[in-house]
PDB file of N, CA and C in Angstrom:
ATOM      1  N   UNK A   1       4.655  -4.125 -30.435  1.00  0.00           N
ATOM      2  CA  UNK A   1       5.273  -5.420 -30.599  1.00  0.00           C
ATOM      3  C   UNK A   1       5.307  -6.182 -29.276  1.00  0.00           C
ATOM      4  N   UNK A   2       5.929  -5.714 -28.264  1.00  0.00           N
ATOM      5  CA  UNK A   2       5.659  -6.281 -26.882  1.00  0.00           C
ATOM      6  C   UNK A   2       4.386  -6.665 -26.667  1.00  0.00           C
ATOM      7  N   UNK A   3       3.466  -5.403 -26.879  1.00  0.00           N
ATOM      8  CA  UNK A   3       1.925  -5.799 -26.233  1.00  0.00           C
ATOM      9  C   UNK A   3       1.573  -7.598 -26.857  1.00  0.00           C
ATOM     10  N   UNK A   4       1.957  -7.521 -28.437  1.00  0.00           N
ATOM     11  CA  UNK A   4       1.320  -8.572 -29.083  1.00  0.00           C
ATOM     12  C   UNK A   4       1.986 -10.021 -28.047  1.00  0.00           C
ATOM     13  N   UNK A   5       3.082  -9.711 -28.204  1.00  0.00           N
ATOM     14  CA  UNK A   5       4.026 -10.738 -27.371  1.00  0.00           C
ATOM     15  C   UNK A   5       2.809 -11.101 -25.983  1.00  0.00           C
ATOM     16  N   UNK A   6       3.152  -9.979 -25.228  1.00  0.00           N
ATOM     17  CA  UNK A   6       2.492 -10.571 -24.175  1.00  0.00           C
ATOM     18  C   UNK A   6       0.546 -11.246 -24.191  1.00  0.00           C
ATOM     19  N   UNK A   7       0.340 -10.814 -25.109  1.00  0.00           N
ATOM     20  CA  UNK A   7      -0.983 -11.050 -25.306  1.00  0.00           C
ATOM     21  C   UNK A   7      -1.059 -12.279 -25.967  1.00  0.00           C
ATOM     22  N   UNK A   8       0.038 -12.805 -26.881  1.00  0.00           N
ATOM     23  CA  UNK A   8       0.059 -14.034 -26.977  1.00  0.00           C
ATOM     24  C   UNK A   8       0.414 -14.981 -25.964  1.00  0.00           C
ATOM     25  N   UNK A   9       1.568 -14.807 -25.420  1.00  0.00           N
ATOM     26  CA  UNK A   9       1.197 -15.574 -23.504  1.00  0.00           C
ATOM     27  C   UNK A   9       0.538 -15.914 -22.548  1.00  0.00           C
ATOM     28  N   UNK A  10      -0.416 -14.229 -22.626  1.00  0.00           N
ATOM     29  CA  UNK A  10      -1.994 -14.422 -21.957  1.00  0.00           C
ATOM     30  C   UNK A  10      -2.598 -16.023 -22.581  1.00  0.00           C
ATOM     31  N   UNK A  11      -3.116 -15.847 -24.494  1.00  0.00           N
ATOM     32  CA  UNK A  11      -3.662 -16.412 -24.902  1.00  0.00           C
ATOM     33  C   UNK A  11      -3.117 -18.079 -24.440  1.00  0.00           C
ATOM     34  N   UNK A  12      -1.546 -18.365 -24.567  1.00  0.00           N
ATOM     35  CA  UNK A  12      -1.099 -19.662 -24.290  1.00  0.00           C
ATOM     36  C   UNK A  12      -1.430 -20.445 -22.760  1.00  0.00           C
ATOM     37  N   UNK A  13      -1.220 -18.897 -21.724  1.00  0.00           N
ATOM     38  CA  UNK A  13      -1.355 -19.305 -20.602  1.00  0.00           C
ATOM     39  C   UNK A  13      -3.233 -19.802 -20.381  1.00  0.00           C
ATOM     40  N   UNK A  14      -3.724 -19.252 -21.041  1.00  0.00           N
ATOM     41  CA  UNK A  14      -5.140 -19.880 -20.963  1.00  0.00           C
ATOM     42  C   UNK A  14      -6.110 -20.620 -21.347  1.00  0.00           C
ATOM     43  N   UNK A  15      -4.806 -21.292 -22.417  1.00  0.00           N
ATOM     44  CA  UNK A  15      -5.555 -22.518 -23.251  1.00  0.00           C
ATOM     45  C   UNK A  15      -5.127 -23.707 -21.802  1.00  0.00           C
ATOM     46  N   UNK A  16      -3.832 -23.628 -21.333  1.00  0.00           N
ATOM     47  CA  UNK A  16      -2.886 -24.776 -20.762  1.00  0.00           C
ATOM     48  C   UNK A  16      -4.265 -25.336 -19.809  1.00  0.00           C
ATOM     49  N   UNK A  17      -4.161 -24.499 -18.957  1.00  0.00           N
ATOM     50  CA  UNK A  17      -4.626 -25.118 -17.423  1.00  0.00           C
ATOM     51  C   UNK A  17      -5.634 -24.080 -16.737  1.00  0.00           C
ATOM     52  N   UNK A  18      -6.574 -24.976 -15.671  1.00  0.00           N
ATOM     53  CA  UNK A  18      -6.744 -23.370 -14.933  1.00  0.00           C
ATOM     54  C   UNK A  18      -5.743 -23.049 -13.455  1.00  0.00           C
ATOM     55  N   UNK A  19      -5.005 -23.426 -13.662  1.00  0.00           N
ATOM     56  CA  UNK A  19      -3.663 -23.345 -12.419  1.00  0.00           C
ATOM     57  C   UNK A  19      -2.688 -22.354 -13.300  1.00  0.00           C
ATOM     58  N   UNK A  20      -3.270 -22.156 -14.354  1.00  0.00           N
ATOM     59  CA  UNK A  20      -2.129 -21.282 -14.706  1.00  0.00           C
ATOM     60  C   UNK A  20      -2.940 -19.801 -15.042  1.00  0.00           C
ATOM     61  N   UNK A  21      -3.877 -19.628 -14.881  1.00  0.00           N
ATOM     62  CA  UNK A  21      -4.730 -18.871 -14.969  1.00  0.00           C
ATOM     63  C   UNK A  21      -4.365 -17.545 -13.594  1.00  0.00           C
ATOM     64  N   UNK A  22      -3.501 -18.316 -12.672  1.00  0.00           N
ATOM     65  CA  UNK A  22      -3.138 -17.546 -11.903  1.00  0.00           C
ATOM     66  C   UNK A  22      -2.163 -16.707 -12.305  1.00  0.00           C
ATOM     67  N   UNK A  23      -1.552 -16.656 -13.480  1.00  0.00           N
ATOM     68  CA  UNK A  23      -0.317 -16.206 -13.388  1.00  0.00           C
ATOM     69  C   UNK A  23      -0.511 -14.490 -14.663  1.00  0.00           C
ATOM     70  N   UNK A  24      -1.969 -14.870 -14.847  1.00  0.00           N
ATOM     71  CA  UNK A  24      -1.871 -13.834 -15.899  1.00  0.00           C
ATOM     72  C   UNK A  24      -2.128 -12.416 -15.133  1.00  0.00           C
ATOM     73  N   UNK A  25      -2.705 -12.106 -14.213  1.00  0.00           N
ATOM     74  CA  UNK A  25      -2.997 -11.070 -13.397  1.00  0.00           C
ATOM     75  C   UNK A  25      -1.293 -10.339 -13.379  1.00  0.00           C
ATOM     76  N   UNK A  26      -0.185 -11.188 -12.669  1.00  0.00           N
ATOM     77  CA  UNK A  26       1.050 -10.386 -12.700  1.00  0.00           C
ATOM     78  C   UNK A  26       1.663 -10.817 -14.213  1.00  0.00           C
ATOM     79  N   UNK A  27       1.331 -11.143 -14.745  1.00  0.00           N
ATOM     80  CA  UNK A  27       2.042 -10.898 -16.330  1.00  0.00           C
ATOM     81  C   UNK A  27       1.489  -8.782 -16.781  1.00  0.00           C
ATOM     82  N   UNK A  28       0.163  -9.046 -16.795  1.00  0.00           N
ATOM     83  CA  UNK A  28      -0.772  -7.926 -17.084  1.00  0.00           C
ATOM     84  C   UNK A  28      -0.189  -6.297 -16.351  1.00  0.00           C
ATOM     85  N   UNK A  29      -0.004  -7.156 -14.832  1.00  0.00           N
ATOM     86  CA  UNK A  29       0.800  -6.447 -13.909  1.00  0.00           C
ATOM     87  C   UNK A  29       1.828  -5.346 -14.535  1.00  0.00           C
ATOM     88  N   UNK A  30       3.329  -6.434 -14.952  1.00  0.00           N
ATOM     89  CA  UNK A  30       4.503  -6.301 -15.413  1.00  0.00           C
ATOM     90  C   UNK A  30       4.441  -5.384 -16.133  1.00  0.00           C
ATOM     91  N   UNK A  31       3.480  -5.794 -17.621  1.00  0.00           N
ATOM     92  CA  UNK A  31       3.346  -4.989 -18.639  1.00  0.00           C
ATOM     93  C   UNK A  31       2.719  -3.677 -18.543  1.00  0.00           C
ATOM     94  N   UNK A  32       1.873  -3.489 -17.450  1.00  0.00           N
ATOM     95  CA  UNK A  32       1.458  -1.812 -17.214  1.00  0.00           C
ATOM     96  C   UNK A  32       2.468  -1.172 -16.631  1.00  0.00           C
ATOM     97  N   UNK A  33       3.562  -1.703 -15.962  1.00  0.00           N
ATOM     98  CA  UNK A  33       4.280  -1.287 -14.725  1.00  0.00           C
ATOM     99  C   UNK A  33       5.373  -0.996 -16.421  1.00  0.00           C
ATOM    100  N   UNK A  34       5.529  -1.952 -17.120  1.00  0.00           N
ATOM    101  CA  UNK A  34       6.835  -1.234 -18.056  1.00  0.00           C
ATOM    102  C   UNK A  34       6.603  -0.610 -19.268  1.00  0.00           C
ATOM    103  N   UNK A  35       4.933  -0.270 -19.392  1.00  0.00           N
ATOM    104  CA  UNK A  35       4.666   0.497 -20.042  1.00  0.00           C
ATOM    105  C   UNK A  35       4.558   2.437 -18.816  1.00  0.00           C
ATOM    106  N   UNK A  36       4.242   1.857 -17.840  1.00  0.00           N
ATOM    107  CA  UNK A  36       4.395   3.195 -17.250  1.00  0.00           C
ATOM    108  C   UNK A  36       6.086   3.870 -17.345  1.00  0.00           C
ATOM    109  N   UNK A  37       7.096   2.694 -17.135  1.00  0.00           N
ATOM    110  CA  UNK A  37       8.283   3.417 -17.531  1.00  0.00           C
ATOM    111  C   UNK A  37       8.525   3.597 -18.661  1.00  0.00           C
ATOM    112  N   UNK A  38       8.151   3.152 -19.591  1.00  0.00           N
ATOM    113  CA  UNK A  38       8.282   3.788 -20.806  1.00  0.00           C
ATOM    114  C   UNK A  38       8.202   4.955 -21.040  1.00  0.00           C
ATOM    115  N   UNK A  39       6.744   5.343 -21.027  1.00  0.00           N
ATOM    116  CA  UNK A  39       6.218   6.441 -20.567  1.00  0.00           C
ATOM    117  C   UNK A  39       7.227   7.579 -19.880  1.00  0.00           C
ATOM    118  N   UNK A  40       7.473   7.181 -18.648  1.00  0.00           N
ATOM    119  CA  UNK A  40       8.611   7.956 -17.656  1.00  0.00           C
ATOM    120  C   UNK A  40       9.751   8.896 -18.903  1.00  0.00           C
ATOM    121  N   UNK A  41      10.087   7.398 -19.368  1.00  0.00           N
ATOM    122  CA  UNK A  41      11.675   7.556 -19.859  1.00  0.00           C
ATOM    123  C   UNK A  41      11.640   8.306 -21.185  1.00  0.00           C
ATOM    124  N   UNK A  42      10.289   8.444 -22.080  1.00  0.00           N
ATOM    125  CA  UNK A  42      10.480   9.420 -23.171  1.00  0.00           C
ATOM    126  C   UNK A  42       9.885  11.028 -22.685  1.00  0.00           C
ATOM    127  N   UNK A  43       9.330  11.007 -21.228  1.00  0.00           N
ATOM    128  CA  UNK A  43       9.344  12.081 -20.723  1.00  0.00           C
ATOM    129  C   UNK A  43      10.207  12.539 -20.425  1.00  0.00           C
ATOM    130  N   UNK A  44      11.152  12.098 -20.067  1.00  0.00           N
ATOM    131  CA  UNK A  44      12.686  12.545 -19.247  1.00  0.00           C
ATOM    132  C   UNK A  44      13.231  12.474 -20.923  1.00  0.00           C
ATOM    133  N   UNK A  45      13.323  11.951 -21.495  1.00  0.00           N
ATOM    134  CA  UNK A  45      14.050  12.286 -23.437  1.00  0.00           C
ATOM    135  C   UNK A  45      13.381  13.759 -23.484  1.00  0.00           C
ATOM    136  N   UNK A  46      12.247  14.237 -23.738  1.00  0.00           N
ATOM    137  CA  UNK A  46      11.854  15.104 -23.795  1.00  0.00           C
ATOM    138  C   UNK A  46      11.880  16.724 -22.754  1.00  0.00           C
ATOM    139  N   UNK A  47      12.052  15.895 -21.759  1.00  0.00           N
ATOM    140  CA  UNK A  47      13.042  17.488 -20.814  1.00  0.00           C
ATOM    141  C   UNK A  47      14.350  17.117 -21.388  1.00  0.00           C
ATOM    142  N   UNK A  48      14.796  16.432 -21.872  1.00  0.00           N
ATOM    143  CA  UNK A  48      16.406  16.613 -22.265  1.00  0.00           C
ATOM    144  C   UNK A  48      16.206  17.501 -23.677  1.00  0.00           C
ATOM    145  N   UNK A  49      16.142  17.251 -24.826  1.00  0.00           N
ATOM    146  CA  UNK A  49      16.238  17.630 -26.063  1.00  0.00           C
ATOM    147  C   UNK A  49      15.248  19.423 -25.538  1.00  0.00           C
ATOM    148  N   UNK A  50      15.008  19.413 -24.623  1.00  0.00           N
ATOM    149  CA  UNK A  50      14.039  20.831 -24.147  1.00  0.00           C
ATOM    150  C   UNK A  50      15.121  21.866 -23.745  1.00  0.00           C
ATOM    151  N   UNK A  51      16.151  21.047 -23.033  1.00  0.00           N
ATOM    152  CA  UNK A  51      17.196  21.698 -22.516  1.00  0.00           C
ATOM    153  C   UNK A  51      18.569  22.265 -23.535  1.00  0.00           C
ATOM    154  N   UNK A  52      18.415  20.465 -24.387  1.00  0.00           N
ATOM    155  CA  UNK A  52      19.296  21.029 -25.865  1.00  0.00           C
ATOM    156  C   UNK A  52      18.854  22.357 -26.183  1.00  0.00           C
ATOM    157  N   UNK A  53      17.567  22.310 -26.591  1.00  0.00           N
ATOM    158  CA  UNK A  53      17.225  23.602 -27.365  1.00  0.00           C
ATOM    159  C   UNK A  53      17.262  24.866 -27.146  1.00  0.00           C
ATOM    160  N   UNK A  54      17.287  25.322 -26.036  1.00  0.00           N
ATOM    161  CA  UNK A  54      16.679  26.270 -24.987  1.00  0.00           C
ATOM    162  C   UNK A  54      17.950  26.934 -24.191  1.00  0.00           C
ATOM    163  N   UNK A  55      18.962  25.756 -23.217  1.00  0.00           N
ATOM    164  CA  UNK A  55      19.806  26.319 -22.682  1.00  0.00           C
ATOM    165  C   UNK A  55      21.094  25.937 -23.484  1.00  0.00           C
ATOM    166  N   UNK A  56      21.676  26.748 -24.644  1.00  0.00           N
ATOM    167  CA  UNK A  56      23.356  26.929 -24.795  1.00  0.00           C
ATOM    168  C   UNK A  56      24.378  27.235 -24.083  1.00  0.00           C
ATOM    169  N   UNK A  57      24.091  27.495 -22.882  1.00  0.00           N
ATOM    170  CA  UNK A  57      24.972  27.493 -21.595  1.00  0.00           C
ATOM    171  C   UNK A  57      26.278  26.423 -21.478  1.00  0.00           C
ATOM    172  N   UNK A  58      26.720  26.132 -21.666  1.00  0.00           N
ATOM    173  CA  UNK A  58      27.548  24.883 -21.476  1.00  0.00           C
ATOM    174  C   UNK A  58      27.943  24.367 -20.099  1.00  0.00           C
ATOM    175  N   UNK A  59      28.006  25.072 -19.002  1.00  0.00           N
ATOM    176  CA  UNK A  59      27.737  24.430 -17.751  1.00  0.00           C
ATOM    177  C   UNK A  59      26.419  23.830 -17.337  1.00  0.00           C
ATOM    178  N   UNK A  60      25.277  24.858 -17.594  1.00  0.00           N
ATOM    179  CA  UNK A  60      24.391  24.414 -17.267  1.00  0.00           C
ATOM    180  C   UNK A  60      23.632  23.378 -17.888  1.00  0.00           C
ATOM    181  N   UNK A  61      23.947  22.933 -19.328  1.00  0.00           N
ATOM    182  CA  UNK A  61      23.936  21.831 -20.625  1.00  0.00           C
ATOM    183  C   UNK A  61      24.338  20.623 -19.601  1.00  0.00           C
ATOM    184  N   UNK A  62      25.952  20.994 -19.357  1.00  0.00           N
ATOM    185  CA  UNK A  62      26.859  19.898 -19.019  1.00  0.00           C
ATOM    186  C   UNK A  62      26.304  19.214 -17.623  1.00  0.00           C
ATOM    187  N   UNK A  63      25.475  19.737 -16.450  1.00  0.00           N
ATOM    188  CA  UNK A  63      25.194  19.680 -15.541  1.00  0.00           C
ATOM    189  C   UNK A  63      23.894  19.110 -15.915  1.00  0.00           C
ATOM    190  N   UNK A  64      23.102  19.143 -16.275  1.00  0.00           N
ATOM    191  CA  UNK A  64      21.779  18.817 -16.727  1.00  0.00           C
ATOM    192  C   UNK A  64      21.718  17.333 -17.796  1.00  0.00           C
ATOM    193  N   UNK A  65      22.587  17.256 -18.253  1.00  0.00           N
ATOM    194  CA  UNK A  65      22.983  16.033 -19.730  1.00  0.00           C
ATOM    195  C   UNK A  65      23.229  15.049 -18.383  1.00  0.00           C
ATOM    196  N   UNK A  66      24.504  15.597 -17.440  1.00  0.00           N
ATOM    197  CA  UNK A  66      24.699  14.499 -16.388  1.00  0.00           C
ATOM    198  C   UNK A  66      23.708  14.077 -15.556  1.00  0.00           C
ATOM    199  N   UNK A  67      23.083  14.593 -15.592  1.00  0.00           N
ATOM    200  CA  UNK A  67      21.545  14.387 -14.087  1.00  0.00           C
ATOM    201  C   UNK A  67      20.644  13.444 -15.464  1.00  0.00           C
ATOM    202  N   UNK A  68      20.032  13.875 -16.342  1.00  0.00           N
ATOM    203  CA  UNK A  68      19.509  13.040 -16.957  1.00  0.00           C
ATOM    204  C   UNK A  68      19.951  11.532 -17.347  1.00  0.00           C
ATOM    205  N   UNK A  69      21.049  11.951 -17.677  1.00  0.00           N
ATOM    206  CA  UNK A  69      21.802  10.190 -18.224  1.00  0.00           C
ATOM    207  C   UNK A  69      22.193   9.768 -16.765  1.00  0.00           C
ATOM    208  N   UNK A  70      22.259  10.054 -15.745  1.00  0.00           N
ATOM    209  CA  UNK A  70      22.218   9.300 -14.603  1.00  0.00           C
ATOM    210  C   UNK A  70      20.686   8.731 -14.102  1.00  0.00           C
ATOM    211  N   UNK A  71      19.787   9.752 -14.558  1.00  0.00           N
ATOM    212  CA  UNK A  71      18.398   8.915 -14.036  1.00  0.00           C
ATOM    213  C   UNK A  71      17.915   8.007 -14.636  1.00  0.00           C
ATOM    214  N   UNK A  72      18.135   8.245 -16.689  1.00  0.00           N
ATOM    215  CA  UNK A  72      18.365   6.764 -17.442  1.00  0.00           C
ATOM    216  C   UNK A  72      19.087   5.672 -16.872  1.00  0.00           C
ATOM    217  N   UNK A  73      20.324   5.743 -16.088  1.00  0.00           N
ATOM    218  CA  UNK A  73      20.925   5.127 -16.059  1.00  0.00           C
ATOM    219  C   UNK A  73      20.276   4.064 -15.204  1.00  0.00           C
ATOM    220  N   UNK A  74      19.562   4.971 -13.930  1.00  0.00           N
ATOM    221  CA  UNK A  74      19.136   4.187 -13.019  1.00  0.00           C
ATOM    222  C   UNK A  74      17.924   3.488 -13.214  1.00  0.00           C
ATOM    223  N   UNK A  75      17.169   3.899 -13.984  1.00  0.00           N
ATOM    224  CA  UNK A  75      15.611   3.636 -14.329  1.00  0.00           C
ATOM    225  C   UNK A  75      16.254   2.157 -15.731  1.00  0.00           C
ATOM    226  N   UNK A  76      16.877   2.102 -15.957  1.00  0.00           N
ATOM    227  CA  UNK A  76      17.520   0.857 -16.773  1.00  0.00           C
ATOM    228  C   UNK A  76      17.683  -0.302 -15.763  1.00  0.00           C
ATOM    229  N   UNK A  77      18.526  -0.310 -14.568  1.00  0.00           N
ATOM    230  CA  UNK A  77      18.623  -0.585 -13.659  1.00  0.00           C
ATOM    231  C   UNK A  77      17.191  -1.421 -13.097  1.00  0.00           C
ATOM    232  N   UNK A  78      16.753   0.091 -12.913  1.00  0.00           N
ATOM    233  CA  UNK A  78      15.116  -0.849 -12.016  1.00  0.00           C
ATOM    234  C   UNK A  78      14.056  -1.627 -13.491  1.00  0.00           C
ATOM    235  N   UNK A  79      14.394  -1.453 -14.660  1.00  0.00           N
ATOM    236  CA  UNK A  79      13.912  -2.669 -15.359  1.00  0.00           C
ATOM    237  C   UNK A  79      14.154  -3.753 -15.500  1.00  0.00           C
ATOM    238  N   UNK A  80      15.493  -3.662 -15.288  1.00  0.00           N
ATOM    239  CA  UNK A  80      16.283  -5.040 -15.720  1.00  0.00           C
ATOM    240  C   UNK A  80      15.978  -5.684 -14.425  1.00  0.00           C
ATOM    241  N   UNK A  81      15.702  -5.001 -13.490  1.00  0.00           N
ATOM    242  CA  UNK A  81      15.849  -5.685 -12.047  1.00  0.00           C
ATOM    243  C   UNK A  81      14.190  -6.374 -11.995  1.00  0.00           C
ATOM    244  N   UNK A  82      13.447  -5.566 -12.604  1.00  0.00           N
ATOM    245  CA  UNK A  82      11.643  -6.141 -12.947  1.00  0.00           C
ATOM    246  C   UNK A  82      11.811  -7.308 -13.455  1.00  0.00           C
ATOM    247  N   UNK A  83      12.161  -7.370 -14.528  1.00  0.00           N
ATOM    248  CA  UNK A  83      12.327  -8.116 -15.670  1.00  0.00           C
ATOM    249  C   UNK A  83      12.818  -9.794 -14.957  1.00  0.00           C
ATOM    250  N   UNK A  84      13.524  -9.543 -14.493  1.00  0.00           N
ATOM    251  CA  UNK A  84      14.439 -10.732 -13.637  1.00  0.00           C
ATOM    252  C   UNK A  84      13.640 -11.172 -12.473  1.00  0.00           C
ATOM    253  N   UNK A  85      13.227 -10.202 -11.715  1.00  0.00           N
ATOM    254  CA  UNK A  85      11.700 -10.762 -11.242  1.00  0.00           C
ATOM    255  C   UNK A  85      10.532 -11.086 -11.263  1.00  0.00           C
ATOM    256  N   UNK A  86       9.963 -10.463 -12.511  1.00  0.00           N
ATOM    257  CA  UNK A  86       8.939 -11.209 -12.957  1.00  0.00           C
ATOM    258  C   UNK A  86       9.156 -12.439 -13.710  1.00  0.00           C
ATOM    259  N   UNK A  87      10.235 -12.993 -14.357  1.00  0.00           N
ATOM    260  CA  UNK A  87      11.018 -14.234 -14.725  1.00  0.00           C
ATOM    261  C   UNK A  87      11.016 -15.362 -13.647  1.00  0.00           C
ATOM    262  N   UNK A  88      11.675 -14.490 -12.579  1.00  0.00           N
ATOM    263  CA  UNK A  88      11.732 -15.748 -11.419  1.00  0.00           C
ATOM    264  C   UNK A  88      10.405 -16.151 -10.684  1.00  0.00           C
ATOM    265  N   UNK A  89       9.183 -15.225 -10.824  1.00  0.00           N
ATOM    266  CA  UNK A  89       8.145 -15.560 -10.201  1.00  0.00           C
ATOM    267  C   UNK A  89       7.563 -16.286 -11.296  1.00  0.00           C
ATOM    268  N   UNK A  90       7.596 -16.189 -12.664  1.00  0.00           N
ATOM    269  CA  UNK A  90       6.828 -17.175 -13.439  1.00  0.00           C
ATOM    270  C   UNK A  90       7.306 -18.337 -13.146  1.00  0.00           C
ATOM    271  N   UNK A  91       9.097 -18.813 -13.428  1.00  0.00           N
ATOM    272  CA  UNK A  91       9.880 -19.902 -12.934  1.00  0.00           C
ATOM    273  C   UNK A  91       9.232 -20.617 -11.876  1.00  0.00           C
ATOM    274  N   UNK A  92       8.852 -19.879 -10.475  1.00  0.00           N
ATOM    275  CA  UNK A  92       8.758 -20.282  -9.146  1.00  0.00           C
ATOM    276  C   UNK A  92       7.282 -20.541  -8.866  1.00  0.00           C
ATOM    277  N   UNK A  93       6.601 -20.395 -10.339  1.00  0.00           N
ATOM    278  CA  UNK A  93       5.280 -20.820  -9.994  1.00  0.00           C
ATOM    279  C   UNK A  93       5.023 -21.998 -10.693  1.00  0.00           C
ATOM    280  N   UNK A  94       5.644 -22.649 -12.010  1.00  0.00           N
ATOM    281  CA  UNK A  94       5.617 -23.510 -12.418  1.00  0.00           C
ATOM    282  C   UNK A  94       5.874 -25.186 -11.726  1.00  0.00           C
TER     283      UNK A  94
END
């Protein structure tokens, strides 16, 4: 659903102008960069539910649940923080 999104932008950004032709390289950018975290983040889902399964320990559960939902936490963080910059550089090129 995203991809289509952005691929319709590509398409808009390249009917407009060729001054705007500059801008599709970091659109293209963005979208590999938040498909690579994607990527990241159902890898890190997947050492978690590995750990559900595997370690019944309850310290070592409890210690491990916290390290993961803290690196979600942070990797949320550095999208939202993308996101807001690739916004302001489209803004700041217009």
């Amino acid at each position: 659903m995203k991809q289509i999104a952005i691929d319709q932008i590509d398409d808009k950004l390249m009917s407009q102008s060729s001054d705007t032709k500059k801008k599709i390289p970091a659109l293209r950018c963005f979208n590999h960069i938040n498909q690579l975290l994607h990527l990241w983040k159902l890898s890190v889902y997947m050492v978690y539910f590995i750990f559900v399964s595997f370690f019944k320990c309850s310290n070592l559960f409890n210690f491990m649940s916290s390290l993961i939902l803290n690196v979600l936490n942070h990797q949320i963080k550095i999208i939202i923080l993308m996101a807001l910059i690739g916004h302001l550089d489209i803004i700041l090129q217009q």
